[in-house]
C-alpha atoms as a PDB file:
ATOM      1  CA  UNK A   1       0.000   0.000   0.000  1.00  0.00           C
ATOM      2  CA  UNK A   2       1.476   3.541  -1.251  1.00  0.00           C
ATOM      3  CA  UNK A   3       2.401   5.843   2.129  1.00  0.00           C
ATOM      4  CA  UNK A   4       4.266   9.131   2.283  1.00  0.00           C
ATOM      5  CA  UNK A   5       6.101   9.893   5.631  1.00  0.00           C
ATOM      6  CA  UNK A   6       4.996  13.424   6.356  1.00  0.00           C
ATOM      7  CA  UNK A   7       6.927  13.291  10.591  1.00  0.00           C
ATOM      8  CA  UNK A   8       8.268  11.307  13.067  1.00  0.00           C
ATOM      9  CA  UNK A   9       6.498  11.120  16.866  1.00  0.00           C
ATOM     10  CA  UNK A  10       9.376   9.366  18.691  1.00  0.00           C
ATOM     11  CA  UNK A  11      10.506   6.602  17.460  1.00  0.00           C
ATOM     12  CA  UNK A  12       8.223   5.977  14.754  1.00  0.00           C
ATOM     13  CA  UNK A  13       7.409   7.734  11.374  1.00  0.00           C
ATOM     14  CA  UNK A  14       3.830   9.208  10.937  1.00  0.00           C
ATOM     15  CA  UNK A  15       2.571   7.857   7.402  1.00  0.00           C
ATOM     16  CA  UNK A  16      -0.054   8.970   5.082  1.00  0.00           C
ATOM     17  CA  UNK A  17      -2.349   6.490   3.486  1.00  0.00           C
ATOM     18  CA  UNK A  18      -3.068   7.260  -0.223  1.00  0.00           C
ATOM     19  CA  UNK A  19      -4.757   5.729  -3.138  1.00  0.00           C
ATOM     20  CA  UNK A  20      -3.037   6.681  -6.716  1.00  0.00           C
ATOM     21  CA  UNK A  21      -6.341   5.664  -9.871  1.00  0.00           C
ATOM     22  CA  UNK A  22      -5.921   6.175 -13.383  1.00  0.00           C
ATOM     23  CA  UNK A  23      -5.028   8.755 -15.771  1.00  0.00           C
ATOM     24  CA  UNK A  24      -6.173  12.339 -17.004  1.00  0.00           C
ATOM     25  CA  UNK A  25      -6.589  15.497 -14.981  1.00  0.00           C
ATOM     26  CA  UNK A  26      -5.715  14.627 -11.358  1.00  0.00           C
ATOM     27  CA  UNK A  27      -8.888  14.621  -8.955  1.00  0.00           C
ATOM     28  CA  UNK A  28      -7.825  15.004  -5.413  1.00  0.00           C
ATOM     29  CA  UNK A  29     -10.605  13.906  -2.294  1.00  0.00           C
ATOM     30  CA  UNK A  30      -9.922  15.247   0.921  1.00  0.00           C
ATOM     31  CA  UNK A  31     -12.678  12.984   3.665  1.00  0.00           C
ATOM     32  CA  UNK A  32     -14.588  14.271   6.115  1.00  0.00           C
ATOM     33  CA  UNK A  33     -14.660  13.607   9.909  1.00  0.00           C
ATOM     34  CA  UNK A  34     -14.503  11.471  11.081  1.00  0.00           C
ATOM     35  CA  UNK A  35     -14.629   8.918   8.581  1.00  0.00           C
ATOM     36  CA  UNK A  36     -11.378   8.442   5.703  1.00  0.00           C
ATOM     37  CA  UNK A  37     -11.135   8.060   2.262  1.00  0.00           C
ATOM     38  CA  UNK A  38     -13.134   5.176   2.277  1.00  0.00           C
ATOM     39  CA  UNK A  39     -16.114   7.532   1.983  1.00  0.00           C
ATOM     40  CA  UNK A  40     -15.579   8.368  -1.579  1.00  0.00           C
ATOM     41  CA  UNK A  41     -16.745   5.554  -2.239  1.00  0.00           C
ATOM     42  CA  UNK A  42     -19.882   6.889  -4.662  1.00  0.00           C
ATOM     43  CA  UNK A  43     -17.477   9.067  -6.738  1.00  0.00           C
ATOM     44  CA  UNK A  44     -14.309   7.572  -7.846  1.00  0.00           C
ATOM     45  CA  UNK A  45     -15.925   4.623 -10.073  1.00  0.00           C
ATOM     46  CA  UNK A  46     -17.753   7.430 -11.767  1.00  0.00           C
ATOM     47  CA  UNK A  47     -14.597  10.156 -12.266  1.00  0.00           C
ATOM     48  CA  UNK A  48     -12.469   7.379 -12.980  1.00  0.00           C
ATOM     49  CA  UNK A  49     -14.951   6.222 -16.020  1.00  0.00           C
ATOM     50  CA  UNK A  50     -14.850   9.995 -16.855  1.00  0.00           C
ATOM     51  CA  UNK A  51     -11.104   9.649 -17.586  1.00  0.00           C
ATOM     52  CA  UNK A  52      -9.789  11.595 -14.582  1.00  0.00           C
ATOM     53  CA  UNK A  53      -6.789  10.301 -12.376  1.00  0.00           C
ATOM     54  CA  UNK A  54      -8.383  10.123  -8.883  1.00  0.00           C
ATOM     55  CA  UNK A  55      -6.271  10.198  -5.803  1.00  0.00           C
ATOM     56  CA  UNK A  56      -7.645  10.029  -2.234  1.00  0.00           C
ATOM     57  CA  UNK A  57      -5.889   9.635   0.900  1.00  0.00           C
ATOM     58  CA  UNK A  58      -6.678   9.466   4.941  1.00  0.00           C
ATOM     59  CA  UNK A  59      -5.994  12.133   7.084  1.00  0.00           C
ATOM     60  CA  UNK A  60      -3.633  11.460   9.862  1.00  0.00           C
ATOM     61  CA  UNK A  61      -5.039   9.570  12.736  1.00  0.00           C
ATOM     62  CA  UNK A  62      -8.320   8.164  10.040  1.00  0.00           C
ATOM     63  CA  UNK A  63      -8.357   5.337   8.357  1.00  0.00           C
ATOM     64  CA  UNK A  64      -5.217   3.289   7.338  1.00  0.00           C
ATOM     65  CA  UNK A  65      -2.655   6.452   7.945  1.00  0.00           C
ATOM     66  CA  UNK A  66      -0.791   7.239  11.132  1.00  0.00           C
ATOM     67  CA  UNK A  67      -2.394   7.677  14.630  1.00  0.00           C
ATOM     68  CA  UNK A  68       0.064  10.682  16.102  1.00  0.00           C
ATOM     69  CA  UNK A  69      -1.001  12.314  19.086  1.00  0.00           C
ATOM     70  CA  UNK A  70      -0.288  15.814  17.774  1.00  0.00           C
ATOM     71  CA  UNK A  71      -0.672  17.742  14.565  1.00  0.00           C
ATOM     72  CA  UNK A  72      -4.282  17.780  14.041  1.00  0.00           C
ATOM     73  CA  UNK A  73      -4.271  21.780  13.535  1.00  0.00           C
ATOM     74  CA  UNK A  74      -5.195  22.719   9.813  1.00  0.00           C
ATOM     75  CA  UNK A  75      -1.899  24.041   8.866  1.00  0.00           C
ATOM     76  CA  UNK A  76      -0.193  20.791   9.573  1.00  0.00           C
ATOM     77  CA  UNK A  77      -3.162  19.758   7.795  1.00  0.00           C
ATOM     78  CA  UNK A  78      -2.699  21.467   4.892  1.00  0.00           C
ATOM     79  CA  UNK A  79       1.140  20.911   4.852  1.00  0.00           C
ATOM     80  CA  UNK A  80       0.121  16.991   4.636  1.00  0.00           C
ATOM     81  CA  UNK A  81      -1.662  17.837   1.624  1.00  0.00           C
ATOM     82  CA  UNK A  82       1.110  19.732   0.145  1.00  0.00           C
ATOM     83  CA  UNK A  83       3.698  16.978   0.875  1.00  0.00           C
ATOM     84  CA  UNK A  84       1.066  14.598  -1.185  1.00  0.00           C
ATOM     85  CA  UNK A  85       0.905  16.820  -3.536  1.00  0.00           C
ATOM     86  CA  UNK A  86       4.727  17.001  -4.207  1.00  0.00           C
ATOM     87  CA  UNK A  87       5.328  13.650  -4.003  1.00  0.00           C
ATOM     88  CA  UNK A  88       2.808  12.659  -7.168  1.00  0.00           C
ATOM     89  CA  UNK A  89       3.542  15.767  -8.910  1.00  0.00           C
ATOM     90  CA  UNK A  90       0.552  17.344  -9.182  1.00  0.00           C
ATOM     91  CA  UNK A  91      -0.143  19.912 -11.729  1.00  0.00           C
ATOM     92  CA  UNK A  92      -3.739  21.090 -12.770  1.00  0.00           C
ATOM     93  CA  UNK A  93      -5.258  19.023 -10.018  1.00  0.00           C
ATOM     94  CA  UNK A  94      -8.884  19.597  -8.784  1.00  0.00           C
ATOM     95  CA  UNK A  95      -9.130  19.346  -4.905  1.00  0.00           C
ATOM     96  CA  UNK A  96     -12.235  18.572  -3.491  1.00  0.00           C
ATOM     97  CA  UNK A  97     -12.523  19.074   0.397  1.00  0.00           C
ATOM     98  CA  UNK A  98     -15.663  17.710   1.842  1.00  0.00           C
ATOM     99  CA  UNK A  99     -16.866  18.686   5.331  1.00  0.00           C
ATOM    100  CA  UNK A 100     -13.196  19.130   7.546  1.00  0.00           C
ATOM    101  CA  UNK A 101     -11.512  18.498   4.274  1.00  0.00           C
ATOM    102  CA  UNK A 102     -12.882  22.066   3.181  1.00  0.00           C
ATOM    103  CA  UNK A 103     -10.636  23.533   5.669  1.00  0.00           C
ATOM    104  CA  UNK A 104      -7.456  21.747   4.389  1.00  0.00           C
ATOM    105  CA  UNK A 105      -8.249  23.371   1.011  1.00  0.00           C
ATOM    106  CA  UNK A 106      -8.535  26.613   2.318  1.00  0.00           C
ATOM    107  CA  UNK A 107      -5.636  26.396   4.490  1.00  0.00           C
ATOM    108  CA  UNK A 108      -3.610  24.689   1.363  1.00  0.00           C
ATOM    109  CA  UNK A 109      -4.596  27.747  -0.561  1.00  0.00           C
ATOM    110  CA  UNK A 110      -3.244  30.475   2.227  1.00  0.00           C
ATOM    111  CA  UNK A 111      -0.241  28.410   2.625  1.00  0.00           C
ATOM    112  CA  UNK A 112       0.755  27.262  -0.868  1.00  0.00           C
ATOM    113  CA  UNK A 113      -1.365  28.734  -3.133  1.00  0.00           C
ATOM    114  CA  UNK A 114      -2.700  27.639  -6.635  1.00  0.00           C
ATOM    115  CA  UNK A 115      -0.094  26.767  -8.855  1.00  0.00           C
ATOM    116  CA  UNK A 116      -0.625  23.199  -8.503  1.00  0.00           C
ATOM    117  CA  UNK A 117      -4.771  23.739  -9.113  1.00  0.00           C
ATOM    118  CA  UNK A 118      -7.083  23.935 -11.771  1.00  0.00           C
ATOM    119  CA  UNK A 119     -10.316  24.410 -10.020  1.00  0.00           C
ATOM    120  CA  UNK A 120     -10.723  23.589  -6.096  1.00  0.00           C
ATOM    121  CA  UNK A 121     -14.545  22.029  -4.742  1.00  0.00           C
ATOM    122  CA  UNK A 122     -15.683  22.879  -1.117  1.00  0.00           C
ATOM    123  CA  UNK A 123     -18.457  20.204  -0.392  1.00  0.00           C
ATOM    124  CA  UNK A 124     -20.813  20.682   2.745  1.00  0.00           C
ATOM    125  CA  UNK A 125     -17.790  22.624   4.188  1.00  0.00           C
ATOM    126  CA  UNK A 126     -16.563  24.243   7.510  1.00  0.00           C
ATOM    127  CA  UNK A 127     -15.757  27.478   5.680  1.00  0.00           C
ATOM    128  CA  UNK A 128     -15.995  29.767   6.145  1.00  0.00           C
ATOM    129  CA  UNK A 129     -15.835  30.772  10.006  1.00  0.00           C
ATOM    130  CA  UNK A 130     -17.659  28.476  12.071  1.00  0.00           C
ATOM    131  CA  UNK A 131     -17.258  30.341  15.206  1.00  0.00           C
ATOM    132  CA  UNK A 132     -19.115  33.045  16.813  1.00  0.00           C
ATOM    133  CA  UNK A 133     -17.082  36.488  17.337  1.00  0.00           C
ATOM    134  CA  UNK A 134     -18.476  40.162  17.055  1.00  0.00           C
ATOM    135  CA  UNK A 135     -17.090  40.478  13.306  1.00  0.00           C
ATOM    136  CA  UNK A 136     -18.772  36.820  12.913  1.00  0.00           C
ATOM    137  CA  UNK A 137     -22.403  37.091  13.653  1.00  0.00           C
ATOM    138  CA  UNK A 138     -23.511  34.158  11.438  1.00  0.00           C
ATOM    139  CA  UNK A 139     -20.939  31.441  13.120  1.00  0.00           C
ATOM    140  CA  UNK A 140     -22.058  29.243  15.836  1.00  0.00           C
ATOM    141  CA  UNK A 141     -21.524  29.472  19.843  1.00  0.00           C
ATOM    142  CA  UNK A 142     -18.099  27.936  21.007  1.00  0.00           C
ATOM    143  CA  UNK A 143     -20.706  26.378  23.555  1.00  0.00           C
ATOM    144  CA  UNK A 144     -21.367  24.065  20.926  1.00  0.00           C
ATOM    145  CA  UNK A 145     -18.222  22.696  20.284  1.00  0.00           C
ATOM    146  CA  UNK A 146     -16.845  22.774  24.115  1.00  0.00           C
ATOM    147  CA  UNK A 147     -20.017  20.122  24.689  1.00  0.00           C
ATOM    148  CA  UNK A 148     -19.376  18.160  21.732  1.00  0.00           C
ATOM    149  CA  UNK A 149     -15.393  17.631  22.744  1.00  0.00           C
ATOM    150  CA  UNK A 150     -17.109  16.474  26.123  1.00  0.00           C
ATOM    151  CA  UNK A 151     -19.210  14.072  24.998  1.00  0.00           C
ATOM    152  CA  UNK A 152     -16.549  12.559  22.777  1.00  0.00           C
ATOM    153  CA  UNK A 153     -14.381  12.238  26.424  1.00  0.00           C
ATOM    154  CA  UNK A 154     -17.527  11.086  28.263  1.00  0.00           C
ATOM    155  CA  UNK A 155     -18.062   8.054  25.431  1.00  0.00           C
ATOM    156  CA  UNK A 156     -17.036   8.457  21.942  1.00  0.00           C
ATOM    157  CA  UNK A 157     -18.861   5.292  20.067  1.00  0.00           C
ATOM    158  CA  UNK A 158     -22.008   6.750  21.482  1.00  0.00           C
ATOM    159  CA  UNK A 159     -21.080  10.482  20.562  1.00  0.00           C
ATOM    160  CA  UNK A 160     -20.235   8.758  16.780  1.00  0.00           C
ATOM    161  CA  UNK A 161     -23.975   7.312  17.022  1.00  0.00           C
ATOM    162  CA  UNK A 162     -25.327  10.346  17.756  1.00  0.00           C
ATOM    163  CA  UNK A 163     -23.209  12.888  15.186  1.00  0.00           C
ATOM    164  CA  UNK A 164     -24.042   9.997  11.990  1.00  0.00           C
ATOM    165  CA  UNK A 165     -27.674   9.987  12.895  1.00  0.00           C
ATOM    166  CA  UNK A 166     -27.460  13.780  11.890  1.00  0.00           C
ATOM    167  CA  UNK A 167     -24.801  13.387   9.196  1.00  0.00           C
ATOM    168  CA  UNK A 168     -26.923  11.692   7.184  1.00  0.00           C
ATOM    169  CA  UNK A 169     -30.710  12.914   8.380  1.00  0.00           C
ATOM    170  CA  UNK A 170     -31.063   9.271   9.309  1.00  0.00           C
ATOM    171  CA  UNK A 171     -35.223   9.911  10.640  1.00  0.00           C
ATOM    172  CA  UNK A 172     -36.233  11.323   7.321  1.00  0.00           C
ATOM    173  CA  UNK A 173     -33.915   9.591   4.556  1.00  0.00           C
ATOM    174  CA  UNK A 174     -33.798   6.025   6.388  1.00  0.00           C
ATOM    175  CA  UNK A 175     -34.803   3.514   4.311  1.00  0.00           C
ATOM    176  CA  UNK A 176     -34.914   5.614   1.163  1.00  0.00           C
ATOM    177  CA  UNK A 177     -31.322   7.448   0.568  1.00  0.00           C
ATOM    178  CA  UNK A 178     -29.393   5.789   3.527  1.00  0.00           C
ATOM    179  CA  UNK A 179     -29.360   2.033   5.118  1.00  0.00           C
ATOM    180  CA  UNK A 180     -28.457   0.568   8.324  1.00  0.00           C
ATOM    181  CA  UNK A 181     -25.716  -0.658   6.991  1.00  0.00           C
ATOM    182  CA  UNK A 182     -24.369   2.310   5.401  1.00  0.00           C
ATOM    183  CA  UNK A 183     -24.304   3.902   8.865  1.00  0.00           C
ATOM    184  CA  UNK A 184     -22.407   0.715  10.367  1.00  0.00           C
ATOM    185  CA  UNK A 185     -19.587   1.008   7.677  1.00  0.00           C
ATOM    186  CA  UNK A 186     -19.471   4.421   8.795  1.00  0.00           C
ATOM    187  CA  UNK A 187     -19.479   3.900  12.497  1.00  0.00           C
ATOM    188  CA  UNK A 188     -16.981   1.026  12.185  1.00  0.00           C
ATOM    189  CA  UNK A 189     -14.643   3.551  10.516  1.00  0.00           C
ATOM    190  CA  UNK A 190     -14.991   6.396  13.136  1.00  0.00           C
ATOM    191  CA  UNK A 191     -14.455   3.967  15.821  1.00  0.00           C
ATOM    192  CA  UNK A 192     -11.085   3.064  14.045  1.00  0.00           C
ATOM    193  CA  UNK A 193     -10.227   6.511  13.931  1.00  0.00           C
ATOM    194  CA  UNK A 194      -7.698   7.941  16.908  1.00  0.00           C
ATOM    195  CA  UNK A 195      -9.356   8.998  19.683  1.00  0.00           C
ATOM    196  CA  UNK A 196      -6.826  12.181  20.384  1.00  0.00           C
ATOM    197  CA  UNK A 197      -7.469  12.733  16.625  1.00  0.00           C
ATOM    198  CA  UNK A 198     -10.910  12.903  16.658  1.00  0.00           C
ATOM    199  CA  UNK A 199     -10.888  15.397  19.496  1.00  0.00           C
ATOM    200  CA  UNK A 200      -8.079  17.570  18.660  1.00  0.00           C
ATOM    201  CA  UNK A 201     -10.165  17.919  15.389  1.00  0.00           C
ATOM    202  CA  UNK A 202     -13.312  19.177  16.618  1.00  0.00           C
ATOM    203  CA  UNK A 203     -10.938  22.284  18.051  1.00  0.00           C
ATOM    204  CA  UNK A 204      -9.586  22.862  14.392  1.00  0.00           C
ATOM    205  CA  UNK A 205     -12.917  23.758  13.388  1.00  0.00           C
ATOM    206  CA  UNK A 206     -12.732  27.208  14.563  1.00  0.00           C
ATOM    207  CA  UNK A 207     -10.247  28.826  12.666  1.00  0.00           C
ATOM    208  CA  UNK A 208     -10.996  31.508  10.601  1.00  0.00           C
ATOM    209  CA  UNK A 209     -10.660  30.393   6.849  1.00  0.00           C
ATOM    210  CA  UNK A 210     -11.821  33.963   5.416  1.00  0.00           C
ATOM    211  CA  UNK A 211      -8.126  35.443   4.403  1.00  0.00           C
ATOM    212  CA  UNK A 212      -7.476  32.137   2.692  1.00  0.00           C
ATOM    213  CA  UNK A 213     -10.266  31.783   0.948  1.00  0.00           C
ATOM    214  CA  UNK A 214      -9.713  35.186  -0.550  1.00  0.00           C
ATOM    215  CA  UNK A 215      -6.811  33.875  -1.939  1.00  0.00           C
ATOM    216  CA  UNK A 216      -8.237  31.933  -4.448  1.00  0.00           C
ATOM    217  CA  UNK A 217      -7.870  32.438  -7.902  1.00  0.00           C
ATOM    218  CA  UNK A 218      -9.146  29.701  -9.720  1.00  0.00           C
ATOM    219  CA  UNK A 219     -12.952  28.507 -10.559  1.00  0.00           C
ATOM    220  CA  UNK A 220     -14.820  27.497  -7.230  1.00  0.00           C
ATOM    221  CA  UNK A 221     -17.546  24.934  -6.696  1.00  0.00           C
ATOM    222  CA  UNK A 222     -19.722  25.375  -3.380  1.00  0.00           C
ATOM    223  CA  UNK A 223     -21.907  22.011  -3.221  1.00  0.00           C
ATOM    224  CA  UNK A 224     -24.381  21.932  -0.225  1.00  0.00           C
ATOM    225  CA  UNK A 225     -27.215  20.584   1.013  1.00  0.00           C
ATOM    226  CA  UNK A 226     -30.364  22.844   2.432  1.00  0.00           C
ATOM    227  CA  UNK A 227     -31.256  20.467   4.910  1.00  0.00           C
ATOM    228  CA  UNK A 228     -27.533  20.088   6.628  1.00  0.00           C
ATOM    229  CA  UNK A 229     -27.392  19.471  10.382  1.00  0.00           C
ATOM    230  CA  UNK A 230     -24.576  19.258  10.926  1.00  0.00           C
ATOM    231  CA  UNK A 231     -22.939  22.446   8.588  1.00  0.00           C
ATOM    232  CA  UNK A 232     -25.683  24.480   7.920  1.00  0.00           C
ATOM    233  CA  UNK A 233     -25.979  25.656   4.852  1.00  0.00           C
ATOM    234  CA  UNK A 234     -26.724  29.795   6.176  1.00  0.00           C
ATOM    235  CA  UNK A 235     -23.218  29.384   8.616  1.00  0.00           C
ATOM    236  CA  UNK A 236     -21.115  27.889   5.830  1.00  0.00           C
ATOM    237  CA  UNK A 237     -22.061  27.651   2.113  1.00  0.00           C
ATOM    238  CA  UNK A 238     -24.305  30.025   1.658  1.00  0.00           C
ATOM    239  CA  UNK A 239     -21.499  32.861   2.488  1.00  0.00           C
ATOM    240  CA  UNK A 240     -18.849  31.423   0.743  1.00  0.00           C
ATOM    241  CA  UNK A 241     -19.347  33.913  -2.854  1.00  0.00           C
ATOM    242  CA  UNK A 242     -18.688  36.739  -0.717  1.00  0.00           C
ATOM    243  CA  UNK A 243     -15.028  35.244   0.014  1.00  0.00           C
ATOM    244  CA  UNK A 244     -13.891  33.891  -3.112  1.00  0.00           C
ATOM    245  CA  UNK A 245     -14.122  35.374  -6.653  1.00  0.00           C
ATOM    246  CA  UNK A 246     -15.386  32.892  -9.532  1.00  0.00           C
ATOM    247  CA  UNK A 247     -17.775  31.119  -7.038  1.00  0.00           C
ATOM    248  CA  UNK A 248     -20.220  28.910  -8.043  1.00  0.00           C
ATOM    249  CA  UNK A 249     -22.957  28.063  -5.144  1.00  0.00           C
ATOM    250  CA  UNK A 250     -25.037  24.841  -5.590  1.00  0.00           C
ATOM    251  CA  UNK A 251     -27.557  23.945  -3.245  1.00  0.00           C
ATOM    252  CA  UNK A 252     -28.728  20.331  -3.135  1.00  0.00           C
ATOM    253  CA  UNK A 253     -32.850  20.009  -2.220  1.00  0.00           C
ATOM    254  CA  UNK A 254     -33.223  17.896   1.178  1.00  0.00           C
ATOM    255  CA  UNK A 255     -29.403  17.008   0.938  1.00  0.00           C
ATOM    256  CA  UNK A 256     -27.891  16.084   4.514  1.00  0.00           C
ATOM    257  CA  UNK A 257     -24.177  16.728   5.713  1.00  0.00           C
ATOM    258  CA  UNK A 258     -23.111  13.283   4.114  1.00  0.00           C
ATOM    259  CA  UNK A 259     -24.631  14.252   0.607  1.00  0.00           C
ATOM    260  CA  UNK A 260     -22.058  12.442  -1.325  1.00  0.00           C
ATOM    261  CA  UNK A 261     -23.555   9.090  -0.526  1.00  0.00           C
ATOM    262  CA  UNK A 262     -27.550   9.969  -0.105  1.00  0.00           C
ATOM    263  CA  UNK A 263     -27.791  12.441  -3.004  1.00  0.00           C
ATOM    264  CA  UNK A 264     -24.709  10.859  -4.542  1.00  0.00           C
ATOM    265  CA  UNK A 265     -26.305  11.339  -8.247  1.00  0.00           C
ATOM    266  CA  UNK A 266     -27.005  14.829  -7.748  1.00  0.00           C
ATOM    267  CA  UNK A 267     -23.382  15.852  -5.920  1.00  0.00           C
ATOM    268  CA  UNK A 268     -21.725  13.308  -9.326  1.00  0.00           C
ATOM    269  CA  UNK A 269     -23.439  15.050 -11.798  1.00  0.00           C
ATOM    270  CA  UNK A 270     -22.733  18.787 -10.369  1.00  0.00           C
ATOM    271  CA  UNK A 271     -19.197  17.440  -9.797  1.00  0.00           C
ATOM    272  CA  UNK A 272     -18.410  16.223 -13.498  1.00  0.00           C
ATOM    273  CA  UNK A 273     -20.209  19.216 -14.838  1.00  0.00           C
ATOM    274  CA  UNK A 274     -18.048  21.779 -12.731  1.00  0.00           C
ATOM    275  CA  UNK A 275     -14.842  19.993 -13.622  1.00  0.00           C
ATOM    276  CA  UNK A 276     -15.768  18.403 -17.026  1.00  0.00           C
ATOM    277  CA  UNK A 277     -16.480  22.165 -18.714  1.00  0.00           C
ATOM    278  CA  UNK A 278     -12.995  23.248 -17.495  1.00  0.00           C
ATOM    279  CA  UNK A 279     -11.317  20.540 -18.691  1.00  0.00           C
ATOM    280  CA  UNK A 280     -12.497  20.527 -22.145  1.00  0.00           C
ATOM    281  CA  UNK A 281     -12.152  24.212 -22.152  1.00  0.00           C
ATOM    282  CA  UNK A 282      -8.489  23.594 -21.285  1.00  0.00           C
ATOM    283  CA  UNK A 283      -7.784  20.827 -23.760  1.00  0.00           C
ATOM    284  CA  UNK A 284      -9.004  23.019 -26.306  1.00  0.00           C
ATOM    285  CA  UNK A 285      -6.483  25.712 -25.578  1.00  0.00           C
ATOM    286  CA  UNK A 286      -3.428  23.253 -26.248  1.00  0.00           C
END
């Protein structure tokens, strides 16, 4: 399996798990918390039938990568990415940061800007600003976040229960858009995850994206869903135009947080037609 050392916590190296898929315009998928790559699981058949190269990889402490007890702030975070980046070479890449991932995008952006990118995709994202402040009126109360880092202390599998129950609007899309099963997968995954990791995350979620996001230069695709628990869409998606240029806002009817699986044909075909146009524009100019 393909890893790229990005540290070292004593005596052992902290690895990043990646996938490397076929050819074309590079696709990069950044997960969600607090699942892993394994999530994508809905979109790379279908870009890699489109002809892009897709490559996905788990954040430290998810999934198959390292499980260090420190360097779960974004611009470690994004400096992961970069170092993945590097490694494969990537030129005219698409990123596409769903949920967390977002904020590595951002962050990526305000750190190492666009050179490597064609186009970036936020989807159901933290960005902006999640928190609360005076100049932030539309965030949400650092209440919120203090009791959700306690109740992943007090028992985290039950916590994970609770958060994927609203990830995916389980009471209203059971049954129809999401299964049991689905949900297990998922909770299997989270409980894999490291449990400093999964903490130290939730306190990442409160930095202030805004200055990075102004830094983009390069076409924007905001995919959310109206009906988001979890990142609602007035906090996050809905504001994003006002930060970055050549932003494109679609909103997905009754989508949840974890779109990409219940409204999966909606979020492909917005996805492919975002990226798709570009490309052929950009094949067409040599």
């Amino acid at each position: 399996m393909p890893y790229i050392s990005v540290g070292k916590e004593n005596s052992g190296s902290v690895e990043i798990y990646y996938e490397d898929h076929g050819s074309g315009r590079p696709v990069v998928l950044i997960h969600g918390w607090p699942l892993s790559s394994a999530s994508w699981e809905k979109q790379v058949p279908v870009l890699l039938e489109a002809g892009y190269r897709v490559i996905m990889y788990d954040r430290r402490g998810f999934g198959k990568s390292s499980k260090p007890t420190y360097g779960y702030d974004y611009d470690t975070l994004a400096n992961d990415l970069n170092r993945l980046m590097t490694k494969l070479s990537l030129h005219h890449a698409t990123v596409v940061g769903f949920s967390m991932g977002g904020g590595e995008v951002a962050r990526y952006v305000g750190l190492h800007g666009t050179r490597r990118l064609e186009r970036v995709v936020f989807m159901s994202a933290v960005t902006p600003f999640l928190l609360k402040t005076p100049d932030n009126p539309e965030g949400v109360e650092g209440g919120v976040f203090d009791g959700l880092k306690k109740s992943i202390v007090a028992d985290r599998p039950a916590l994970v229960s609770t958060f994927l129950s609203k990830f995916f609007n389980f009471d209203s899309l059971h049954g129809t858009r999401i299964s049991d099963d689905a949900v297990q997968a998922c909770w299997n995954a989270a409980i894999d995850a490291s449990p400093t990791g999964t903490l130290d995350c939730v306190s990442s979620w409160l930095e202030d994206f805004r200055k990075d996001l102004k830094r983009i230069d390069v076409p924007t695709l905001v995919i959310h869903g109206d009906a988001d628990q979890i990142l609602p869409l007035p906090s996050t998606g809905k504001r994003m135009p006002g930060f970055v240029k050549d932003c494109q806002l679609v909103v997905i009817k009754d989508g949840p947080h974890g779109l990409n699986w219940t409204h999966s044909e909606e979020v492909n075909r917005e996805l492919l037609a975002f990226i798709g146009a570009e490309s052929l524009v950009g094949a067409a100019g040599g």
